[in-house]
N, C-alpha and C. Protein backbone atom coordinates (compact mmCIF):
# COMPACT_ATOMS: atom_id res chain seq x y z
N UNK A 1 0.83 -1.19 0.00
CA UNK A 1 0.00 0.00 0.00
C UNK A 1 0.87 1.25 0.00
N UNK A 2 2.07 1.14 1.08
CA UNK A 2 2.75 2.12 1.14
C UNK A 2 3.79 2.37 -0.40
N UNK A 3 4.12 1.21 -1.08
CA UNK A 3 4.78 1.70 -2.36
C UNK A 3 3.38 2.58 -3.22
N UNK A 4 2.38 2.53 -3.68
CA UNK A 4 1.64 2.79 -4.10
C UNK A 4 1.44 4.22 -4.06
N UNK A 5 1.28 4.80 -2.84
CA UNK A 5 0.98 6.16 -2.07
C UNK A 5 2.22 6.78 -2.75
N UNK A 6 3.30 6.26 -2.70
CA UNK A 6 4.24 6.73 -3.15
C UNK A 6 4.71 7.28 -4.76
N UNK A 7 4.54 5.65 -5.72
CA UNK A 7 4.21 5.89 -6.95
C UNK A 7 3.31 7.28 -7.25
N UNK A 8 1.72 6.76 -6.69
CA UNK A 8 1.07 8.51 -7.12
C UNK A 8 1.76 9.96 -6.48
N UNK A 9 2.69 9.97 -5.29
CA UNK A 9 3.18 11.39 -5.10
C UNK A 9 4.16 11.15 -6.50
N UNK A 10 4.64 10.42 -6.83
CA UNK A 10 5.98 10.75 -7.63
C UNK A 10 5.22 11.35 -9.15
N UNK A 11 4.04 10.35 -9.27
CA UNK A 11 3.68 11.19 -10.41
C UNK A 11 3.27 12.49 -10.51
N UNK A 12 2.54 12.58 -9.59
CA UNK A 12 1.61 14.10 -8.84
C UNK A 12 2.94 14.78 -9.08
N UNK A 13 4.20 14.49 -8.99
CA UNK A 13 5.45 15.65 -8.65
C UNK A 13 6.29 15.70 -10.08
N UNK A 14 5.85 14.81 -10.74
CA UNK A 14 6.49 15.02 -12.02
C UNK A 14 5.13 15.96 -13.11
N UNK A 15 4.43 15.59 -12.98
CA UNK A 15 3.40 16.35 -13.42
C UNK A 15 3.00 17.84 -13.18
N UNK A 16 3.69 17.94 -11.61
CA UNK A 16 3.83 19.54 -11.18
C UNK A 16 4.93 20.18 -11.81
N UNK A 17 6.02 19.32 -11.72
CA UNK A 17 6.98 19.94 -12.61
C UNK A 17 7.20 20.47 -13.79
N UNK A 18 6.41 19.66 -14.50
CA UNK A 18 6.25 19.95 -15.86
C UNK A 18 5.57 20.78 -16.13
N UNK A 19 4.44 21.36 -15.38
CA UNK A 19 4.17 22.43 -16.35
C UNK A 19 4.58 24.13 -15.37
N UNK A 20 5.98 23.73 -15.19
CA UNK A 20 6.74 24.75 -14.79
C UNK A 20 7.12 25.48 -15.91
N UNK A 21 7.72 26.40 -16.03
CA UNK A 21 8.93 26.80 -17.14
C UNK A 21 9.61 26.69 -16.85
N UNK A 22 10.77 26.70 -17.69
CA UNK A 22 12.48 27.00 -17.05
C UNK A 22 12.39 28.08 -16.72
N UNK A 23 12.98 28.43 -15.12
CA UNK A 23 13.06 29.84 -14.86
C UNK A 23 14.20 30.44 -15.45
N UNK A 24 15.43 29.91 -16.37
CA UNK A 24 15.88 30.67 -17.13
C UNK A 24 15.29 31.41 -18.14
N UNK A 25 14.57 30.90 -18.79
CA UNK A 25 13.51 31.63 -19.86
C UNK A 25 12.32 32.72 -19.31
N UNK A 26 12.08 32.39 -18.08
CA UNK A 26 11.76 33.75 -17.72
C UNK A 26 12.16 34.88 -17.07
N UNK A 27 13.59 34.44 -16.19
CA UNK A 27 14.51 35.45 -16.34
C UNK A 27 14.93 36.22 -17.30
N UNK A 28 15.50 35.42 -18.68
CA UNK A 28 15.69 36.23 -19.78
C UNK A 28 14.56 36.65 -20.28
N UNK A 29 13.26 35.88 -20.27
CA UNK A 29 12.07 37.02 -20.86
C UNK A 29 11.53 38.46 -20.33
N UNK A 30 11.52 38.17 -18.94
CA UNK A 30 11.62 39.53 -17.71
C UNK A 30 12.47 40.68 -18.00
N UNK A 31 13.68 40.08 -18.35
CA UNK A 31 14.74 41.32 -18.97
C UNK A 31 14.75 41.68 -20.14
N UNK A 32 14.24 40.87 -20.72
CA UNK A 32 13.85 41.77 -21.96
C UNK A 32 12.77 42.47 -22.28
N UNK A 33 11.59 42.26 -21.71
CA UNK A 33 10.49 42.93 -21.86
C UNK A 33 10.88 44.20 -20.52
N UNK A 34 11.61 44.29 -19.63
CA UNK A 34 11.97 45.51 -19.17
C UNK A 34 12.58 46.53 -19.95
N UNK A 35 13.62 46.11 -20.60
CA UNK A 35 14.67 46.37 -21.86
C UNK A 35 13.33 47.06 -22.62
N UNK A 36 12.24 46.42 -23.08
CA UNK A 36 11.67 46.50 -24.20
C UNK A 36 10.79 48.09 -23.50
N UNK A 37 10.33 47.90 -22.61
CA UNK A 37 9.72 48.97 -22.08
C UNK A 37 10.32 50.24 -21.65
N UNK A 38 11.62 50.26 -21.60
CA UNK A 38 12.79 51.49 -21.36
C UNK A 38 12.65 52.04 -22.93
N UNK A 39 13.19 51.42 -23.65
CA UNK A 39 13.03 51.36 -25.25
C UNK A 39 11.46 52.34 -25.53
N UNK A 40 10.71 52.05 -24.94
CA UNK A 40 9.35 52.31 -25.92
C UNK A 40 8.80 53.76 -25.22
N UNK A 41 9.56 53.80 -23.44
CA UNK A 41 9.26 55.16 -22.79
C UNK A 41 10.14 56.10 -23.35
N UNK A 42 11.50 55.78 -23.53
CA UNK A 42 12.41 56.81 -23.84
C UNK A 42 11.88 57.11 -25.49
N UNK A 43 11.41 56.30 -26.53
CA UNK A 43 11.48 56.62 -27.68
C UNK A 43 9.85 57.90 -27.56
N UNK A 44 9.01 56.83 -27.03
CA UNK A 44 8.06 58.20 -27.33
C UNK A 44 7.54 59.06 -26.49
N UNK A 45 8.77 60.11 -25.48
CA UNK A 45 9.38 60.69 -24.68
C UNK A 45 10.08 61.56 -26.04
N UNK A 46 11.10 61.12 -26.63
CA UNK A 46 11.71 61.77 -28.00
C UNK A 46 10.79 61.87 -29.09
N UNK A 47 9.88 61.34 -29.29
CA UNK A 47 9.23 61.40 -30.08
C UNK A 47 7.70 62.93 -30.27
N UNK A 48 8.05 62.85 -28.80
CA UNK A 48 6.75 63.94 -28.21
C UNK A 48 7.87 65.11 -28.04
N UNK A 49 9.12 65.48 -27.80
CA UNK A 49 9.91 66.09 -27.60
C UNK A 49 9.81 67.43 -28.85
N UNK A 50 9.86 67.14 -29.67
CA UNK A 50 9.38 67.75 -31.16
C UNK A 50 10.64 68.22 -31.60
N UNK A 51 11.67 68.05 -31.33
CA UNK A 51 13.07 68.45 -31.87
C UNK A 51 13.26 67.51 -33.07
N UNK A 52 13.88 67.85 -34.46
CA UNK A 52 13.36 66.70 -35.76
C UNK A 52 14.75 65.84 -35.89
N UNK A 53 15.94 65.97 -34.75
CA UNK A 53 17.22 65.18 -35.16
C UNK A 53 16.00 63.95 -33.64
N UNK A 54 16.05 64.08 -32.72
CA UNK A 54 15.47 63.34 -31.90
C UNK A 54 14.34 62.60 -32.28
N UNK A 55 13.51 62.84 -32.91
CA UNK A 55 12.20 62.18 -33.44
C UNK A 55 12.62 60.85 -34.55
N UNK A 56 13.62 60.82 -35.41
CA UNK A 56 13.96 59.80 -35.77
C UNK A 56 14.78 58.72 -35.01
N UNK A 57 15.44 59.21 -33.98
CA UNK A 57 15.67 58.68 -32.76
C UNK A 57 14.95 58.04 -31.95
N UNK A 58 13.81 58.57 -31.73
CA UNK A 58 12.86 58.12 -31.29
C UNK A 58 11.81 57.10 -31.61
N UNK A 59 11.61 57.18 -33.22
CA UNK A 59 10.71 56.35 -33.86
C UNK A 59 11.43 55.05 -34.04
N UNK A 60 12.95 55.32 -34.00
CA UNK A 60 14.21 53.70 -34.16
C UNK A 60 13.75 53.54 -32.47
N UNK A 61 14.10 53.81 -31.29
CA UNK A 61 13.60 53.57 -29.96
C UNK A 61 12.23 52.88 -30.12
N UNK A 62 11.51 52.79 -30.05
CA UNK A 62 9.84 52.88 -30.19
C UNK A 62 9.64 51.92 -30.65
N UNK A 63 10.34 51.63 -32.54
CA UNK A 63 9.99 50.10 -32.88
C UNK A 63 10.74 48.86 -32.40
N UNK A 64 12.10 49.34 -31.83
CA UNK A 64 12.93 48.28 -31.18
C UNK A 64 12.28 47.85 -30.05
N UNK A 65 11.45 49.11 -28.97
CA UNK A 65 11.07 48.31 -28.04
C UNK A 65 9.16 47.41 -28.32
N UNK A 66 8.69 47.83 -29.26
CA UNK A 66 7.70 47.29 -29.70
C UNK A 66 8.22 45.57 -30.27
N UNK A 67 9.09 45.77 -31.20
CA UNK A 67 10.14 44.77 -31.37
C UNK A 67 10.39 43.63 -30.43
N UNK A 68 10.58 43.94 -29.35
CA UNK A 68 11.86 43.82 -27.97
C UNK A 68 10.56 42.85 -27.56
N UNK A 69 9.19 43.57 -27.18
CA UNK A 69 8.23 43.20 -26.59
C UNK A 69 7.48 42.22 -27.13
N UNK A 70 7.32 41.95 -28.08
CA UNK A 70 6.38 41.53 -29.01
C UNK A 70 7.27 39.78 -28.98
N UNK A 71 8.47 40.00 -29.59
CA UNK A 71 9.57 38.69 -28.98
C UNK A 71 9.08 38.05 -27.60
N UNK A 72 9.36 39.02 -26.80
CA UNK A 72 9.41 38.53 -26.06
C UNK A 72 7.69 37.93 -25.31
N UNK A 73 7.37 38.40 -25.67
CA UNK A 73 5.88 37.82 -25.62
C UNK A 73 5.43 36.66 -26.47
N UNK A 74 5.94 36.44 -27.49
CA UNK A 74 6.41 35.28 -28.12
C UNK A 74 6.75 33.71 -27.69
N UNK A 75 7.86 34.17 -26.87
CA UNK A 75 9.18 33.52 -26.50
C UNK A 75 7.91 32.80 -25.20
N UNK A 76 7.44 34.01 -24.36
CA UNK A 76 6.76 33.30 -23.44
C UNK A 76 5.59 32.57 -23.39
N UNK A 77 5.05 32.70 -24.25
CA UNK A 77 3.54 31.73 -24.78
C UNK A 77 4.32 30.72 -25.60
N UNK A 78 5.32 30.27 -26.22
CA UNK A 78 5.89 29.15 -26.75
C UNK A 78 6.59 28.29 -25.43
N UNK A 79 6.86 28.80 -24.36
CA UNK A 79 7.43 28.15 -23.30
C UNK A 79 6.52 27.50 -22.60
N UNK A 80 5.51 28.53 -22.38
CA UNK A 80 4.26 27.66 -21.57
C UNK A 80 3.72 26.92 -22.60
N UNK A 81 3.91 26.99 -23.80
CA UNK A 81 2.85 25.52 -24.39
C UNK A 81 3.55 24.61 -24.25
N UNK A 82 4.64 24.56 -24.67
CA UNK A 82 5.71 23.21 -24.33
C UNK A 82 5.98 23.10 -23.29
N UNK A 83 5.86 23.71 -22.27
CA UNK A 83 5.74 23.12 -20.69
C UNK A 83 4.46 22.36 -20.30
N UNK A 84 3.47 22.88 -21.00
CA UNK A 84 2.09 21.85 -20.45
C UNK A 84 2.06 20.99 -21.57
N UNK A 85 2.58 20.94 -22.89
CA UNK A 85 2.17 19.80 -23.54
C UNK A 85 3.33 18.56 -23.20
N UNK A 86 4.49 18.60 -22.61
CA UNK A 86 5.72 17.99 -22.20
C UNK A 86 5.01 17.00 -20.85
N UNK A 87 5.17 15.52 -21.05
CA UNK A 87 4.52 14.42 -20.23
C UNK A 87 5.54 13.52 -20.31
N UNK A 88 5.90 13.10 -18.80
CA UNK A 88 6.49 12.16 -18.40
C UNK A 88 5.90 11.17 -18.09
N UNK A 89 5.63 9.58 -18.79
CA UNK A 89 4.47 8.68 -18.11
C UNK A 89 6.12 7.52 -17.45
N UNK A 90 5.19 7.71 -15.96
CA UNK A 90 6.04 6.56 -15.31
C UNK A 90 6.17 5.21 -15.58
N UNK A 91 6.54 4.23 -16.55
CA UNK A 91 5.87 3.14 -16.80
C UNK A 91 5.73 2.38 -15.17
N UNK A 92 4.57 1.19 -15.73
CA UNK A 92 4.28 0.39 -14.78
C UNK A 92 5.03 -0.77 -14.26
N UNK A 93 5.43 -0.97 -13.15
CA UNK A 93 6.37 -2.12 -12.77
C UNK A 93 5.32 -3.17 -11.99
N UNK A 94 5.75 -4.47 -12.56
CA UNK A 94 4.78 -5.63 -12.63
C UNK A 94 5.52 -6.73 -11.97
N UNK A 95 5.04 -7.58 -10.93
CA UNK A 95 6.31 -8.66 -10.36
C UNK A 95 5.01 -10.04 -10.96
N UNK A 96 5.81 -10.86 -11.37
CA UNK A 96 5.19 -12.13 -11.58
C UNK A 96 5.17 -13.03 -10.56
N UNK A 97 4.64 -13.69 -10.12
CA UNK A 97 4.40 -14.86 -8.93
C UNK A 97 4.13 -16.32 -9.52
N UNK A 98 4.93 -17.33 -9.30
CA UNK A 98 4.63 -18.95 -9.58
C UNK A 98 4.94 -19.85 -8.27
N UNK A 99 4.21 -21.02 -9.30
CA UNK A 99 3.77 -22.08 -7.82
C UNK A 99 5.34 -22.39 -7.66
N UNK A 100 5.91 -22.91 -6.33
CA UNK A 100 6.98 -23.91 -6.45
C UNK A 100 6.80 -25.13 -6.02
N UNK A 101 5.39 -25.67 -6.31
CA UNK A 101 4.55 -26.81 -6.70
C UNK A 101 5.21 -27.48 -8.17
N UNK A 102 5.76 -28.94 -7.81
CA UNK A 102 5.92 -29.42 -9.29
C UNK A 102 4.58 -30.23 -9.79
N UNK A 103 5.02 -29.33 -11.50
CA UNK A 103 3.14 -29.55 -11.79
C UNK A 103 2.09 -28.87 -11.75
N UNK A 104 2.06 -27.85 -10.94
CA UNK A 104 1.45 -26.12 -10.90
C UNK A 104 2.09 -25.76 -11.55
N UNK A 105 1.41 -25.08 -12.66
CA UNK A 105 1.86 -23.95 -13.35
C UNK A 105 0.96 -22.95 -12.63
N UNK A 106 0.46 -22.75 -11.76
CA UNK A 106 -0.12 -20.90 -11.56
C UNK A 106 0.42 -19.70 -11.50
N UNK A 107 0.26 -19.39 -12.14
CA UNK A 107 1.42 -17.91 -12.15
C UNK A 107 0.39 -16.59 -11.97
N UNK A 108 0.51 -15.45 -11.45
CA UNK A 108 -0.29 -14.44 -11.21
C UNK A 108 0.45 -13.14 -11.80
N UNK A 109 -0.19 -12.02 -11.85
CA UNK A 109 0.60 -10.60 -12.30
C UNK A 109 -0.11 -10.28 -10.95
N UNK A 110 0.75 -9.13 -10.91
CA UNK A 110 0.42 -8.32 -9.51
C UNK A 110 1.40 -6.66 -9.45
N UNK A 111 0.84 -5.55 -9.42
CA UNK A 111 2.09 -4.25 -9.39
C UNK A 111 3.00 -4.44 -8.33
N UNK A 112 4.35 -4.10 -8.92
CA UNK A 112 5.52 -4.45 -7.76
C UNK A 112 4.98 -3.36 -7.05
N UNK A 113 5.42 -4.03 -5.53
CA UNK A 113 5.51 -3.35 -4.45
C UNK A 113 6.77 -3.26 -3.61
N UNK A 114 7.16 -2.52 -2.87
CA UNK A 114 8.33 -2.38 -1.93
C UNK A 114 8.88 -3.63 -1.39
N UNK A 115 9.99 -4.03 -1.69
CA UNK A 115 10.46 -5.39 -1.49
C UNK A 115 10.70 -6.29 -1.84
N UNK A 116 9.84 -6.31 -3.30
CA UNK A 116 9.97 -7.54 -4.19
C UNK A 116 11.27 -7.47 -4.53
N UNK A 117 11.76 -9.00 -4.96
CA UNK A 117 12.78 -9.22 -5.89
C UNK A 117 13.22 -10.82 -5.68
N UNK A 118 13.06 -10.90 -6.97
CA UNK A 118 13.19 -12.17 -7.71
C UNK A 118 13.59 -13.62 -6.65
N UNK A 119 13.04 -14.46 -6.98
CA UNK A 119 13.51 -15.52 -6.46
C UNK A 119 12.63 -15.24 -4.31
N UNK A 120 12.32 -14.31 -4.21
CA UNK A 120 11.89 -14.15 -3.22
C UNK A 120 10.40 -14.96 -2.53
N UNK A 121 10.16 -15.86 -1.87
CA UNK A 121 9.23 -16.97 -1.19
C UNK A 121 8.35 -16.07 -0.66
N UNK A 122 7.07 -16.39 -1.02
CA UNK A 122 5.82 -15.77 0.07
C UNK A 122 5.26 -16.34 0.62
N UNK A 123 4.73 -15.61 1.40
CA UNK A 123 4.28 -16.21 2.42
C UNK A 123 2.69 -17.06 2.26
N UNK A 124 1.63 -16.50 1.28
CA UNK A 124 0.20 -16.70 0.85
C UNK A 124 1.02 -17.74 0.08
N UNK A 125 -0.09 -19.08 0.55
CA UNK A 125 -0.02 -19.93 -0.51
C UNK A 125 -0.76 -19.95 -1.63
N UNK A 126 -0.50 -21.26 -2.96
CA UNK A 126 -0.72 -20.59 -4.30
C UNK A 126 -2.34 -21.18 -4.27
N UNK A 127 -3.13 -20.91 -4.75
CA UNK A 127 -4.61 -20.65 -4.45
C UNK A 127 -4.85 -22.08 -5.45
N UNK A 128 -4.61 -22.58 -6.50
CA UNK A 128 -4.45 -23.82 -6.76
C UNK A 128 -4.25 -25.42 -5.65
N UNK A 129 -3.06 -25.21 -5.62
CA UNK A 129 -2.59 -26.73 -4.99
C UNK A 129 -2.15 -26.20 -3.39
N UNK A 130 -2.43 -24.94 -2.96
CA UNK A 130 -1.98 -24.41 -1.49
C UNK A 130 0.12 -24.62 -1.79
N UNK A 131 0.54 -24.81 -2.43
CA UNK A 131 2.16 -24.71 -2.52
C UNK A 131 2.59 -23.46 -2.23
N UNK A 132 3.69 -23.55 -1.98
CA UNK A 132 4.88 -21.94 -1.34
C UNK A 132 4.72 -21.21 -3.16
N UNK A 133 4.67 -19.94 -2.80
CA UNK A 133 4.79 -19.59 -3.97
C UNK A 133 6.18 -18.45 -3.98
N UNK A 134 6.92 -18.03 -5.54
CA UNK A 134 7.60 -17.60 -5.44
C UNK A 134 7.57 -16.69 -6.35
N UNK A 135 8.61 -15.05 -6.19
CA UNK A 135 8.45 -14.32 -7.17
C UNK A 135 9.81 -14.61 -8.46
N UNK A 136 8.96 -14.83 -9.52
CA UNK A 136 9.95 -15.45 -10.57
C UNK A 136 10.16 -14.56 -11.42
N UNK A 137 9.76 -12.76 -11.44
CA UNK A 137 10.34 -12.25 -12.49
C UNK A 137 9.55 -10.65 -12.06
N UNK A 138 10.41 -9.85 -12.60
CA UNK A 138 10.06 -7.97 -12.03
C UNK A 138 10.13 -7.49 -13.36
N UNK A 139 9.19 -6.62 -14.08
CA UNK A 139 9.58 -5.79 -15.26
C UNK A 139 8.45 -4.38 -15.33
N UNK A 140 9.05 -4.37 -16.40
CA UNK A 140 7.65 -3.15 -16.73
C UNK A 140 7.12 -3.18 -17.77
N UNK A 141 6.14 -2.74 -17.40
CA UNK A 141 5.14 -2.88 -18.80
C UNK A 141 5.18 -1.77 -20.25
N UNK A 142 6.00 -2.18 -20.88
CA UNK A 142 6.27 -0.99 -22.32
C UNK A 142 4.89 -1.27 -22.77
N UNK A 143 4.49 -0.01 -23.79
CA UNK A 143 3.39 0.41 -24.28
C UNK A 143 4.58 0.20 -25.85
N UNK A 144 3.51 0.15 -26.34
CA UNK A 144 4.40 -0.10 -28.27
C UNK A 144 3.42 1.47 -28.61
N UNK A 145 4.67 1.94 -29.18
CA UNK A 145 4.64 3.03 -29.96
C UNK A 145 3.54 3.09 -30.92
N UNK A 146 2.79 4.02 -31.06
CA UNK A 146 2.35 4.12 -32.48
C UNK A 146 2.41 4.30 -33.53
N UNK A 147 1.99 3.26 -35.06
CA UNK A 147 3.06 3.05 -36.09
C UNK A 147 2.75 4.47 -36.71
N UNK A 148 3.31 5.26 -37.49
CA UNK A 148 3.23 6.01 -38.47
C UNK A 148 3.65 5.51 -39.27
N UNK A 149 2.66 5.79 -40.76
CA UNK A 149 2.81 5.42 -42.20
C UNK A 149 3.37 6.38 -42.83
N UNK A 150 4.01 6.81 -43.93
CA UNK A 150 4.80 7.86 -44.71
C UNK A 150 3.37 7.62 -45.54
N UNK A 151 3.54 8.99 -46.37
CA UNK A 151 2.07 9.08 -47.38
C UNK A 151 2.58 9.26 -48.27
């Protein structure tokens, strides 16, 4: 029970993770859309100024930070989609159980739990012939890809 509780926090915590961003990308997006907004006060600041060497100064200011912003607003709606569409699936880990009854074949699936490993005797006998039963094999369960055809 207690591996179980566990499995779901781990997923619950990979799933939180993911739809984090990298906080590098929003560090650098933060600074640039500050950047971008210095840019767009100072240009149309010069632009309202009415002096005619400053006003082309201003209108290069203005579209860089429109520029600056617009990127960067970009940059950050492409981060958050690929942060929530980005999925980690935990595969499933499966322990097999057989009789060590000769002549039983019963074998069971069951999700590994804390402790298993191979060759290990339990204690529940095998529900067939009542024999010791044993764990004869641990894996996980792969999912097969889905085929794509070329057109």
């Amino acid at each position: 029970m207690r591996g179980m509780n566990e499995l779901a926090q781990n997923q619950n915590q990979t799933s939180a993770a993911n739809k984090k961003m990298s906080s590098y990308v929003m560090v650098i997006t933060a600074i640039v859309t500050v950047i971008a907004a210095i840019a767009l006060i100072i240009g149309a600041y010069l632009l309202t100024d009415g002096k005619s060497a400053d006003t082309v100064m201003g209108g290069f200011l203005a579209f860089i930070g429109l520029a600056a912003f617009a990127m960067s607003t970009i940059t950050l709606y492409q981060a958050r989609r690929q942060a929530s569409e980005m999925k980690i699936e935990i595969p499933k880990v499966m322990t097999t159980i057989g009789c060590n009854t000769k002549g039983c074949d019963s074998k069971t699936v069951r999700e590994f739990q804390r402790g298993d490993y191979v060759y290990k005797e339990l204690d529940t006998p095998c529900q067939k012939c009542s024999g010791r039963q044993m764990i004869t094999a641990i894996y996980k369960e792969v999912k097969e890809k889905e085929k794509t055809y070329a057109v």
